[in-house]
Protein backbone atom coordinates (compact mmCIF):
# COMPACT_ATOMS: atom_id res chain seq x y z
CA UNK A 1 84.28 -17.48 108.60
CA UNK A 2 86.53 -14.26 109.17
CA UNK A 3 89.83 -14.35 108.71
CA UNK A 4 92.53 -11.34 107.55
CA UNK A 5 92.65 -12.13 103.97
CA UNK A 6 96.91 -10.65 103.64
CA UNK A 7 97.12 -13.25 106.41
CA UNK A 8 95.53 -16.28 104.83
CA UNK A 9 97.22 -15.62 101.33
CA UNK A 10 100.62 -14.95 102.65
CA UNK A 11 100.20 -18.12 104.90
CA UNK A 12 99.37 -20.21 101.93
CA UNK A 13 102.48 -18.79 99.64
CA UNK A 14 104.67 -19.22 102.02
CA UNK A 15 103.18 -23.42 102.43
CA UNK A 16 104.09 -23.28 99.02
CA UNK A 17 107.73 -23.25 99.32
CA UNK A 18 109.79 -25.93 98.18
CA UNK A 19 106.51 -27.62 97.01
CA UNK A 20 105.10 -28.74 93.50
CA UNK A 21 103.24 -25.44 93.55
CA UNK A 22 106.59 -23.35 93.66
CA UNK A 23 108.03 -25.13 90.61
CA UNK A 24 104.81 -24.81 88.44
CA UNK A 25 104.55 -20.86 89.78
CA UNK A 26 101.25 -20.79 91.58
CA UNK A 27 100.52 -17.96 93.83
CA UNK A 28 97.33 -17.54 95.69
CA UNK A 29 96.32 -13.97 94.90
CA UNK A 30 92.40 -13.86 96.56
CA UNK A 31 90.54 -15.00 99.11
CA UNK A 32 86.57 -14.57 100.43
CA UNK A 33 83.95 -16.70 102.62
CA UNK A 34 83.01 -18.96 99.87
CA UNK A 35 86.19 -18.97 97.47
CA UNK A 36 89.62 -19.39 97.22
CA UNK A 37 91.51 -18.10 93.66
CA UNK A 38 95.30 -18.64 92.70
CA UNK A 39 97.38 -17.56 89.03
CA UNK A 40 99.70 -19.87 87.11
CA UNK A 41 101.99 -18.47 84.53
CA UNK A 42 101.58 -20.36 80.98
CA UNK A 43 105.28 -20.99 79.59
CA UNK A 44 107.06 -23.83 78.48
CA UNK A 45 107.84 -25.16 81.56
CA UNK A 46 104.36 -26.10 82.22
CA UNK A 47 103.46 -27.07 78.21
CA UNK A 48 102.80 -30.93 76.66
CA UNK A 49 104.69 -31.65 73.63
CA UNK A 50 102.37 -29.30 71.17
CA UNK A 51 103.29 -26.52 73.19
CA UNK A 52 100.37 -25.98 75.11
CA UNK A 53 99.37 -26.03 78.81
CA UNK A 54 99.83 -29.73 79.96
CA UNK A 55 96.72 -30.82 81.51
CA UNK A 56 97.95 -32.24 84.46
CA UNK A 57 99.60 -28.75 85.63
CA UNK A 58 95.53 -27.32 85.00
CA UNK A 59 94.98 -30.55 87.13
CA UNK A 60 97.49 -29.48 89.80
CA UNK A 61 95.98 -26.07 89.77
CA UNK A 62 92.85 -27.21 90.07
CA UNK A 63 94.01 -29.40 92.86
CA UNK A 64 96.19 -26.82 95.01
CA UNK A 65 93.54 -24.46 95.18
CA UNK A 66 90.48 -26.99 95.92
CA UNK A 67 92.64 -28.20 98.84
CA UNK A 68 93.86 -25.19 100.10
CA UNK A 69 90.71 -23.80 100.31
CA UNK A 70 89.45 -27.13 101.84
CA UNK A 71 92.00 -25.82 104.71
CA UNK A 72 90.38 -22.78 105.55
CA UNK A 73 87.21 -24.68 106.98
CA UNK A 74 89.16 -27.28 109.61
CA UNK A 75 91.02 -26.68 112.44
CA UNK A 76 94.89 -27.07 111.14
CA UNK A 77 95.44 -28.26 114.68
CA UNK A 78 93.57 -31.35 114.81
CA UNK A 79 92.83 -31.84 111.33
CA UNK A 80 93.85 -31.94 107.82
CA UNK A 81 92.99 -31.98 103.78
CA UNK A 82 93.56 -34.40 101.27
CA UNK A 83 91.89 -34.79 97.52
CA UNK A 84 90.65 -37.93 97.17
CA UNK A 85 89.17 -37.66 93.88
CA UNK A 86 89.62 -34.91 90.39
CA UNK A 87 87.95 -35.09 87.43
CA UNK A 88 89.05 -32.15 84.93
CA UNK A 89 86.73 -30.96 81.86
CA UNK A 90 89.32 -29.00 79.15
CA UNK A 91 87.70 -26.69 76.71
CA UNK A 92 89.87 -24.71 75.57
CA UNK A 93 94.31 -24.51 74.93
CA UNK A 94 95.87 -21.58 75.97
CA UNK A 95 99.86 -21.26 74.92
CA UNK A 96 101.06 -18.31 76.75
CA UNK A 97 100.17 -15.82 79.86
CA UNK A 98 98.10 -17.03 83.35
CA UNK A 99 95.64 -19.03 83.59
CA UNK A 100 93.48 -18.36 87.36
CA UNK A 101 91.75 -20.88 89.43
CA UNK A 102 89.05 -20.08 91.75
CA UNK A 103 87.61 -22.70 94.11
CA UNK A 104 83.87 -22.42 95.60
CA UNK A 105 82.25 -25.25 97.35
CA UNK A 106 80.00 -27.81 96.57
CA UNK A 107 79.05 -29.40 99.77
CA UNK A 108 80.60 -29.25 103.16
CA UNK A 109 80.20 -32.09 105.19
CA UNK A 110 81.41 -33.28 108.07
CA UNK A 111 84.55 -35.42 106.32
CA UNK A 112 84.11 -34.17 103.15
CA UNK A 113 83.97 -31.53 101.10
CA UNK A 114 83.02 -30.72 97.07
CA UNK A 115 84.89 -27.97 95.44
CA UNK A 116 83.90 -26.89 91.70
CA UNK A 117 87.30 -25.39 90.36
CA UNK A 118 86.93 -22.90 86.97
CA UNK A 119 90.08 -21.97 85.43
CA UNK A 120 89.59 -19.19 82.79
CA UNK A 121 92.55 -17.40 81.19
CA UNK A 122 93.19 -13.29 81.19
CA UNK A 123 90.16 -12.65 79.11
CA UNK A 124 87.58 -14.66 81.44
CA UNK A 125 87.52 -17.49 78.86
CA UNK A 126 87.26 -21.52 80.02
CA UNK A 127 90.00 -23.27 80.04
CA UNK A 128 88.94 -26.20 82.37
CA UNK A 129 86.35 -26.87 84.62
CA UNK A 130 87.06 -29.44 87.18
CA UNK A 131 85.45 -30.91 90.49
CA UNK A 132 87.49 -31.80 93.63
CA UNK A 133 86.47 -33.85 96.24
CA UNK A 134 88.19 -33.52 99.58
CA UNK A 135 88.30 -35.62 102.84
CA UNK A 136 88.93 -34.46 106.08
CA UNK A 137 91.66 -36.14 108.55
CA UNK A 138 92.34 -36.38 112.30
CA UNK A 139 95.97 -34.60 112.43
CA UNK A 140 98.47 -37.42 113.19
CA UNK A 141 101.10 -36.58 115.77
């Protein structure tokens, strides 16, 4: 695959408009043949109750990036992404800064597709580890 990576970030930033992805901050920030990685800022507005990063904003991380990069290997003109199954591993809490999720695949098949998602904080330390699995759809019209 060869694509201008400015090109496929700003792409998938600007998809992220008005979108679940806008509110919880996430910006796609790299981009190579076999991986896909994107930043969240850790703040309150993405904490559980204890004041620490809600797992289900790691999940929809985890998630956004998995299927985004999913959309680099389809033709967006006759087909699309969508997660059909997450499972999330967290090992550590992290309070404040950015978390970043890189995506690298698993499997690619012909309808599906296996992403393993780490999420590691500014220091390179786990935060989650989760697996994504992806199926891919004829574009309805």
């Amino acid at each position: 695959m060869t694509w201008n990576k400015e090109e496929v970030l700003s792409q998938f930033n600007t998809m992220c408009q008005n979108t679940l992805m806008q509110t919880l901050q996430i910006e796609f920030i790299d981009v190579g043949p076999d991986f896909l990685v994107a930043k969240m800022p850790v703040n309150p507005t993405v904490h559980q109750p204890m004041g620490l990063l809600h797992g289900g904003a790691t999940v929809a991380l985890a998630e956004s990036v998995g299927s985004a990069a999913s959309m680099l290997f389809v033709n967006r003109e006759t087909e699309e992404v969508r997660g059909i199954e997450i499972s999330a591993n967290h090992v550590k809490s992290k309070r404040a800064g950015e978390v970043f999720a890189t995506a690298k695949m698993i499997h690619k098949g012909r309808l599906v597709h296996l992403w393993e998602i780490k999420i590691v904080d500014e220091q390179d330390l786990m935060i989650s580890i989760c697996k994504l699995t992806n199926i891919v759809l004829p574009l309805k019209k």
